[in-house]
PDB file of N, CA and C in Angstrom:
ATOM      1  N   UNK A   1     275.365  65.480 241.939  1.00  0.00           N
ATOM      2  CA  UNK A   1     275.629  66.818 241.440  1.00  0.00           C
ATOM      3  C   UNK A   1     275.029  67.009 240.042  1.00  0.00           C
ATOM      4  N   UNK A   2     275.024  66.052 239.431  1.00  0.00           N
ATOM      5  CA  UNK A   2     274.571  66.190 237.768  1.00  0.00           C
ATOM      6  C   UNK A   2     272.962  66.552 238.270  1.00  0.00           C
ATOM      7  N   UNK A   3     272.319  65.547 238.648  1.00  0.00           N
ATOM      8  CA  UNK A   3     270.712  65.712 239.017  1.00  0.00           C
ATOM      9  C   UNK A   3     270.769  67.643 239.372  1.00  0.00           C
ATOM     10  N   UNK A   4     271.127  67.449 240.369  1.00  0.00           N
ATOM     11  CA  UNK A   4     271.088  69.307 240.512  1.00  0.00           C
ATOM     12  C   UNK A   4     271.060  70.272 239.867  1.00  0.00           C
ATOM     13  N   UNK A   5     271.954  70.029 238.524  1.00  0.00           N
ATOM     14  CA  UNK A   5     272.581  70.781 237.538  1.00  0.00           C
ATOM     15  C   UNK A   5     271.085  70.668 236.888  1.00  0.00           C
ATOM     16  N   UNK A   6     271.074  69.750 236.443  1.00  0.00           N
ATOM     17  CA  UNK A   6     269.793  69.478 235.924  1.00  0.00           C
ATOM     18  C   UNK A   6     268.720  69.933 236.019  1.00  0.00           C
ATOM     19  N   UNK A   7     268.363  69.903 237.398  1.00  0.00           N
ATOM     20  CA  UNK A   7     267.047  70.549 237.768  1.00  0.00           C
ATOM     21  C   UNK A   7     267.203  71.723 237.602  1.00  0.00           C
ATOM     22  N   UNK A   8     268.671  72.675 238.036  1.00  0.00           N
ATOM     23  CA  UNK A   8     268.012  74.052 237.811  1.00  0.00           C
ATOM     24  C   UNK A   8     267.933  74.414 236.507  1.00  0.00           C
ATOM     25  N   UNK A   9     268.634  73.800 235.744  1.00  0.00           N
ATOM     26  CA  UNK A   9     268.489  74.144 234.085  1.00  0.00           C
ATOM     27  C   UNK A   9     267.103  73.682 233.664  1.00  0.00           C
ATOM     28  N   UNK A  10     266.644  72.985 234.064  1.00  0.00           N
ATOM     29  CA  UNK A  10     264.910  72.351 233.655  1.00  0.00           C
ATOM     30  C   UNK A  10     263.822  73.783 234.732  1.00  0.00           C
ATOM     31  N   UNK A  11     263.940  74.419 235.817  1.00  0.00           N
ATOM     32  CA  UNK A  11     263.570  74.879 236.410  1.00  0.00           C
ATOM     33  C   UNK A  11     263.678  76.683 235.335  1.00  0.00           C
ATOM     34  N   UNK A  12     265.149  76.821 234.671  1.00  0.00           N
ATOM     35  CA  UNK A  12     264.767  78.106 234.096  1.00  0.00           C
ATOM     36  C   UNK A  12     264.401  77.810 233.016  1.00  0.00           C
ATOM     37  N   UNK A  13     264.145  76.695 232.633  1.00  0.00           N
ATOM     38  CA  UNK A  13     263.392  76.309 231.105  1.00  0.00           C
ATOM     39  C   UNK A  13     261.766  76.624 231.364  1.00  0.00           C
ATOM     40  N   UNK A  14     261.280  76.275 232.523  1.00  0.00           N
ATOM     41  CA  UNK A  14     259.950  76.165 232.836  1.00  0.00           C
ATOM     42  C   UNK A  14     259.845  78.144 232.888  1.00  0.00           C
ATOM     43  N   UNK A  15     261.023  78.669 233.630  1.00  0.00           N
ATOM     44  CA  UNK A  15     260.437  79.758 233.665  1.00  0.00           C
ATOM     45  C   UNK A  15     260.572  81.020 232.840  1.00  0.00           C
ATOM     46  N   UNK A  16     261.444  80.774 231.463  1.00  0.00           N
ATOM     47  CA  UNK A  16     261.936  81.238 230.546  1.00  0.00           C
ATOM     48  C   UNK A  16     260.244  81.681 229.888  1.00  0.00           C
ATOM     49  N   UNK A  17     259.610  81.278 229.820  1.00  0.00           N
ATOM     50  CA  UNK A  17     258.484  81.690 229.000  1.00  0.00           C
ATOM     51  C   UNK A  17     257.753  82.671 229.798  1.00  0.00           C
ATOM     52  N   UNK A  18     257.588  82.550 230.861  1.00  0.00           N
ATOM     53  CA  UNK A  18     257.268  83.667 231.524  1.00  0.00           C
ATOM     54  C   UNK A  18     258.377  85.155 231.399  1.00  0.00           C
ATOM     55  N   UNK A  19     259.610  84.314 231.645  1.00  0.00           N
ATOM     56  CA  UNK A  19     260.381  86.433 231.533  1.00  0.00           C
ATOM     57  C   UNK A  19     260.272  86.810 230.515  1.00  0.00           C
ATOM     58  N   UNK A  20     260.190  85.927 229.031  1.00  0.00           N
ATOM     59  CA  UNK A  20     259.597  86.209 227.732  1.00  0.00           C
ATOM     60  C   UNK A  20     258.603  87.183 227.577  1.00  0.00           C
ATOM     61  N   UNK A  21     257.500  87.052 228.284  1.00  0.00           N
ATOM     62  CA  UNK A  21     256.382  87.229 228.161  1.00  0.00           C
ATOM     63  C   UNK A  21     256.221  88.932 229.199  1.00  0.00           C
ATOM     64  N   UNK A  22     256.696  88.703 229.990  1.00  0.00           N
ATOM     65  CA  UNK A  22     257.053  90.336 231.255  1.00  0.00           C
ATOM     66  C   UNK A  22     257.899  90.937 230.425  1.00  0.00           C
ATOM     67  N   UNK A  23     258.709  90.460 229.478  1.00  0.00           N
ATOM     68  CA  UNK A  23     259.713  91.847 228.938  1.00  0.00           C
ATOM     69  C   UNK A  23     259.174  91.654 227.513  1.00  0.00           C
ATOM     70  N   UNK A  24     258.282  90.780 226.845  1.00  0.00           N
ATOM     71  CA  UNK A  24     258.018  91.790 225.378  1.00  0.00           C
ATOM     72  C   UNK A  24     258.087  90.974 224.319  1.00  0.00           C
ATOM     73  N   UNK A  25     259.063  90.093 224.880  1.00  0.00           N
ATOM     74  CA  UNK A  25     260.016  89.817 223.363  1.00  0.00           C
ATOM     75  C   UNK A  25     259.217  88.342 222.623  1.00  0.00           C
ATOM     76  N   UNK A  26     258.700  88.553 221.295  1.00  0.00           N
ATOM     77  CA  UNK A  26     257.887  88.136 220.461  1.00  0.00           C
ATOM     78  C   UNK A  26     258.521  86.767 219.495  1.00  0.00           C
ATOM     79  N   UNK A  27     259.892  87.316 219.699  1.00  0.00           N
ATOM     80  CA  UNK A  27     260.916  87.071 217.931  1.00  0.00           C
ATOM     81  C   UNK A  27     261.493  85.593 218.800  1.00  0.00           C
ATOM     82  N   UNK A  28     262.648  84.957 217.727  1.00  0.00           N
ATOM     83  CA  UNK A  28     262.947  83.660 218.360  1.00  0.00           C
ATOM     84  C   UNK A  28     263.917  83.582 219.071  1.00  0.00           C
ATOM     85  N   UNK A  29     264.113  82.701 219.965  1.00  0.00           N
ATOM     86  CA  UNK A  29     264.479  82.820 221.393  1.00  0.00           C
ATOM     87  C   UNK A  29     265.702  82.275 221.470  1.00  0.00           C
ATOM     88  N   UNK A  30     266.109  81.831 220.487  1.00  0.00           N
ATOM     89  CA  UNK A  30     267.643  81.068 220.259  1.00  0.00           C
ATOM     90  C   UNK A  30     268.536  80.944 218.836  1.00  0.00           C
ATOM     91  N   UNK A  31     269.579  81.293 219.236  1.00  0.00           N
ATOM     92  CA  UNK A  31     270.092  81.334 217.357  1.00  0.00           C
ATOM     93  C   UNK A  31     270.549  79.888 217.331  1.00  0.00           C
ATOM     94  N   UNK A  32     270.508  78.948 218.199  1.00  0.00           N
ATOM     95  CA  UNK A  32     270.988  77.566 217.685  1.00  0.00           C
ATOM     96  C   UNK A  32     269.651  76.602 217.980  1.00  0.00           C
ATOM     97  N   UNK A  33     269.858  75.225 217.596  1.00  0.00           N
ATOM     98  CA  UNK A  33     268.910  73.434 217.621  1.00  0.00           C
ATOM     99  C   UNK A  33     270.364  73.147 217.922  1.00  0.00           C
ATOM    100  N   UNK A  34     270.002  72.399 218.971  1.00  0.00           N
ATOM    101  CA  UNK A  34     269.170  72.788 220.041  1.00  0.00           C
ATOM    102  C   UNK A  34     269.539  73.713 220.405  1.00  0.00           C
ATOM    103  N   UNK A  35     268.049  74.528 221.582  1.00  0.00           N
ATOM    104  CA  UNK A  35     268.615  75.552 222.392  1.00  0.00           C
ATOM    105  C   UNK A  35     269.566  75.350 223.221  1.00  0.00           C
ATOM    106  N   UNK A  36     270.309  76.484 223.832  1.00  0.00           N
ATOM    107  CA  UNK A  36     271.072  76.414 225.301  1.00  0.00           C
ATOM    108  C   UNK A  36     271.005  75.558 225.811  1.00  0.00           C
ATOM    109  N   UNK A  37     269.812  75.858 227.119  1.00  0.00           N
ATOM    110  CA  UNK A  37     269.612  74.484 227.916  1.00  0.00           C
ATOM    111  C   UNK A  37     269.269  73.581 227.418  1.00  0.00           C
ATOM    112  N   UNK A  38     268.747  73.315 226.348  1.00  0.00           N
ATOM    113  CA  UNK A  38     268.784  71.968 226.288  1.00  0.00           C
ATOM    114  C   UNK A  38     270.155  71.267 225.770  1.00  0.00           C
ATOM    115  N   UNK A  39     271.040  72.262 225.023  1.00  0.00           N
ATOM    116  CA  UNK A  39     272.707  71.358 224.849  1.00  0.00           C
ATOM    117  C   UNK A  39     273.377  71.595 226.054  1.00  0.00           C
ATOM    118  N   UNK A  40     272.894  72.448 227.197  1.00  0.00           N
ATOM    119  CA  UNK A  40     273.343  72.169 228.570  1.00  0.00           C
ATOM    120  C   UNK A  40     273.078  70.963 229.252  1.00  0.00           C
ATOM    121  N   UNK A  41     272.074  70.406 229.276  1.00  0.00           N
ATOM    122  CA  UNK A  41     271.209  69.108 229.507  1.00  0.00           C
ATOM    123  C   UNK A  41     272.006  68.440 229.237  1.00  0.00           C
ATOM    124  N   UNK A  42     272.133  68.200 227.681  1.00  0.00           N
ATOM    125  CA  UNK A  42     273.023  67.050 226.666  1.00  0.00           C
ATOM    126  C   UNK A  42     274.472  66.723 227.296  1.00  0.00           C
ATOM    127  N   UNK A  43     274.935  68.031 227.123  1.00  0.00           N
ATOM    128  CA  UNK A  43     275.969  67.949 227.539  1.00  0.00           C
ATOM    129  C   UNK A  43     276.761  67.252 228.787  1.00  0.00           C
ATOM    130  N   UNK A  44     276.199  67.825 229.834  1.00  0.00           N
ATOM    131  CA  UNK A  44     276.257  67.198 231.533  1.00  0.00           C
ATOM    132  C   UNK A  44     276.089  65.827 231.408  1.00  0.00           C
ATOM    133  N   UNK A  45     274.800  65.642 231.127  1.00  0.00           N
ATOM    134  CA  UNK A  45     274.474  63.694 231.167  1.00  0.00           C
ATOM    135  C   UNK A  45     275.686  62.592 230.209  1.00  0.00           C
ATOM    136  N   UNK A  46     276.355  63.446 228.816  1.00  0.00           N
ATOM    137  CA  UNK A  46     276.907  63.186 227.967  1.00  0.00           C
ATOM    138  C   UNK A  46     278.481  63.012 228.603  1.00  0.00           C
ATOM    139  N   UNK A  47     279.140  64.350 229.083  1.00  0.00           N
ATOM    140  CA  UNK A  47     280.163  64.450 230.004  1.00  0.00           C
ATOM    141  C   UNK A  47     280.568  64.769 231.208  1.00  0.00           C
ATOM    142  N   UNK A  48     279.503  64.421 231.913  1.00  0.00           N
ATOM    143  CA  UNK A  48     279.358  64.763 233.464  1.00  0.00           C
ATOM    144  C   UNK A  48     279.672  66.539 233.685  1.00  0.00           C
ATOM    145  N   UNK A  49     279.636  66.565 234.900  1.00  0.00           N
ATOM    146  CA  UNK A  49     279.045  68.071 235.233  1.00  0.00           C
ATOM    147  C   UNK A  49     280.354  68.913 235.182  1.00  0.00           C
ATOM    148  N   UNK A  50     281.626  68.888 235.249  1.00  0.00           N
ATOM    149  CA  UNK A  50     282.624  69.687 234.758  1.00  0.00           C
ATOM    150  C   UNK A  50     283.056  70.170 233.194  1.00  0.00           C
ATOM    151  N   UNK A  51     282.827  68.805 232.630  1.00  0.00           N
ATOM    152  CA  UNK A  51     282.911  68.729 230.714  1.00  0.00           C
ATOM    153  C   UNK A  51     281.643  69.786 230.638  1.00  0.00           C
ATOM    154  N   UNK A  52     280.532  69.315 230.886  1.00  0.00           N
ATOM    155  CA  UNK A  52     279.271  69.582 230.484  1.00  0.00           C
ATOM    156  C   UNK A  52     278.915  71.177 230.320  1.00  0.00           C
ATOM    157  N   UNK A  53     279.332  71.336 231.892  1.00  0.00           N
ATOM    158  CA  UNK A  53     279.104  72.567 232.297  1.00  0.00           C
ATOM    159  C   UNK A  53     280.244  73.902 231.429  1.00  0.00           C
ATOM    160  N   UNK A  54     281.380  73.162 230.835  1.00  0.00           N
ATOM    161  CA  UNK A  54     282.054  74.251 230.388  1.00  0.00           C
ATOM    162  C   UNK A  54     281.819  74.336 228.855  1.00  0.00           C
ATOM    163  N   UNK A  55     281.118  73.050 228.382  1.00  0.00           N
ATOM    164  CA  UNK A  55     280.827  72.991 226.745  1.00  0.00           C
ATOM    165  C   UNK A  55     279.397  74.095 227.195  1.00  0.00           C
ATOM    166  N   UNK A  56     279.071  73.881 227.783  1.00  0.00           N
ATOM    167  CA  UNK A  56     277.616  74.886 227.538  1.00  0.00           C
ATOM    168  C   UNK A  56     277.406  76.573 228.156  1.00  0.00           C
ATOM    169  N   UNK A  57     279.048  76.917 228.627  1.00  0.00           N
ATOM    170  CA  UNK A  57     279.530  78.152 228.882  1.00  0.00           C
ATOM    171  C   UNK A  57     280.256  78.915 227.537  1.00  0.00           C
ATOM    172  N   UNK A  58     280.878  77.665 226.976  1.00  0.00           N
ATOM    173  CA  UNK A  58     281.270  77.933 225.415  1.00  0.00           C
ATOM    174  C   UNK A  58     280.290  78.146 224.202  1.00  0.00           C
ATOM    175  N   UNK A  59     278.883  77.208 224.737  1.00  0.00           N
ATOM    176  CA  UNK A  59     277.697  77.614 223.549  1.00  0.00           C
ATOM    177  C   UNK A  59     277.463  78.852 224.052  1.00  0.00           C
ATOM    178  N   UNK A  60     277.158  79.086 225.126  1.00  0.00           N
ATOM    179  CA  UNK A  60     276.181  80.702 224.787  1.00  0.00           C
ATOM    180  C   UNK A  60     277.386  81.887 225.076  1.00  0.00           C
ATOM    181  N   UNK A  61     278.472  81.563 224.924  1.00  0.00           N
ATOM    182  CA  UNK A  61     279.116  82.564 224.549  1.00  0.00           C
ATOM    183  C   UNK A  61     279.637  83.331 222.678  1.00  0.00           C
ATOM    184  N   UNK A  62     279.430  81.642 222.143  1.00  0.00           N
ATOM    185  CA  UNK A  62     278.704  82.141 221.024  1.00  0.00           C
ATOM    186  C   UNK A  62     277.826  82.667 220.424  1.00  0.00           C
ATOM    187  N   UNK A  63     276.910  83.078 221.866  1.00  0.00           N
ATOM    188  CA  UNK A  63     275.756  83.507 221.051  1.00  0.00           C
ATOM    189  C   UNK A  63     275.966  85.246 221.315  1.00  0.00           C
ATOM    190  N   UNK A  64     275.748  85.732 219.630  1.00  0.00           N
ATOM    191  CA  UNK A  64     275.900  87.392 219.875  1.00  0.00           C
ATOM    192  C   UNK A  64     275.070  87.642 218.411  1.00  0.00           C
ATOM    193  N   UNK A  65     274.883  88.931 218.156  1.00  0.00           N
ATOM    194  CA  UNK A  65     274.617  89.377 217.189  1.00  0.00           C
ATOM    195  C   UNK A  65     275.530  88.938 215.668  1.00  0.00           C
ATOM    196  N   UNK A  66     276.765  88.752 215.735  1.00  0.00           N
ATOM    197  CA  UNK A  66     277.864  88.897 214.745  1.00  0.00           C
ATOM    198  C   UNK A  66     278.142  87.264 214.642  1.00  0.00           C
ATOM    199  N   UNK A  67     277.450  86.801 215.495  1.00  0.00           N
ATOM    200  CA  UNK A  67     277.733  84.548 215.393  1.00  0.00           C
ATOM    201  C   UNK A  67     277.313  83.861 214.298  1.00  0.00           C
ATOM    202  N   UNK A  68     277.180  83.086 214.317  1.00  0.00           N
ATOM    203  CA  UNK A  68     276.650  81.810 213.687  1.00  0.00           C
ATOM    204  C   UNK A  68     275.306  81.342 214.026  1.00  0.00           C
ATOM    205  N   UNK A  69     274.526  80.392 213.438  1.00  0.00           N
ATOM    206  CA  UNK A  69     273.575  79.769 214.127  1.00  0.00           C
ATOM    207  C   UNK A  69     273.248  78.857 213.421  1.00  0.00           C
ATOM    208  N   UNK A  70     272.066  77.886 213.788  1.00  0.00           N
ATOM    209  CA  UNK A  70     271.478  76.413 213.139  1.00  0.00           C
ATOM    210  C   UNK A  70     272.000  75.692 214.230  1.00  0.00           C
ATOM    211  N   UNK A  71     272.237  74.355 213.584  1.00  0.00           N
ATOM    212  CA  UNK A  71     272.461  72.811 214.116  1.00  0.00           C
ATOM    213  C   UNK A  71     273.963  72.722 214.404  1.00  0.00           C
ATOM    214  N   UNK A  72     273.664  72.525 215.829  1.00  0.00           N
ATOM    215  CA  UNK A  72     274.984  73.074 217.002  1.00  0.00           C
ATOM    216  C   UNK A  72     275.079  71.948 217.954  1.00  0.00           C
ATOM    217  N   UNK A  73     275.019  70.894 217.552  1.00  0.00           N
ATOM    218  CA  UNK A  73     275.069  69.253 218.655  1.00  0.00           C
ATOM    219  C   UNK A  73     275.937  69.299 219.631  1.00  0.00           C
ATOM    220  N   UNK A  74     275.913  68.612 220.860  1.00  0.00           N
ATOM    221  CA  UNK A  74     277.268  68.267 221.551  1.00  0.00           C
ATOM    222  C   UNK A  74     278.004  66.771 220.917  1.00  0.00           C
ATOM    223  N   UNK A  75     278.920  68.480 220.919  1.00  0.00           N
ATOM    224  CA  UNK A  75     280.487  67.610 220.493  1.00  0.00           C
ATOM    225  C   UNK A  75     281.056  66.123 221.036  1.00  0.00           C
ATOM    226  N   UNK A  76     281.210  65.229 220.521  1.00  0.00           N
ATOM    227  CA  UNK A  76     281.906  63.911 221.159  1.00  0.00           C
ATOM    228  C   UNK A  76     283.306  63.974 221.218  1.00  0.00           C
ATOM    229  N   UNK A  77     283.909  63.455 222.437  1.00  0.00           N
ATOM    230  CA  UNK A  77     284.693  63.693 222.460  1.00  0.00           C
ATOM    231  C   UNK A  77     285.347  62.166 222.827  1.00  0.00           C
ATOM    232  N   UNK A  78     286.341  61.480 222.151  1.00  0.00           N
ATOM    233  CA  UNK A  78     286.918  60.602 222.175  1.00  0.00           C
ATOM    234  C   UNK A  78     288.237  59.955 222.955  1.00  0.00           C
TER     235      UNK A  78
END
C-alpha cells in the first residue's frame, strides 16, 4: 500500500508542471521546503501510510493565503 501511495504522489509530481504551464501560473508553487508531495513522500515511508497520509492532509491544509511558510519537516514522533 505505501508503494502505491507513492507512485501516485510521484505520478502528480511528474504532472504538476504541465497543469502549471495550461493554467498560467508563473509565481512559486509552494509556500513551504519541502513541498507537499514531497513531505507526503517523507511522511508515508517515515510513518507508514495512515500516520503519513494524515500528516500530509494537515500540511496542505495549512496552506492558504493568511499561513505561514519556509522550513516545514516531518514531524518525529516518539
Amino acid at each position: 500500500m505505501k508503494r502505491i501511495c507513492i507512485f501516485i504522489i510521484q505520478c502528480q509530481q511528474s504532472l504538476a508542471p504541465l497543469w502549471r504551464g495550461l493554467l498560467g501560473s508563473s509565481g512559486p508553487c509552494c509556500r513551504f521546503h519541502p513541498t507537499c508531495s514531497a513531505y507526503a513522500i517523507e511522511a508515508i515511508e517515515r510513518h507508514g501510510v495512515a500516520k503519513g497520509l494524515r500528516f500530509a492532509l494537515l500540511r496542505v491544509a495549512k496552506c492558504h493565503p493568511w499561513g505561514r511558510s519556509g522550513w516545514d519537516p516531518v514531524k518525529e514522533i516518539s
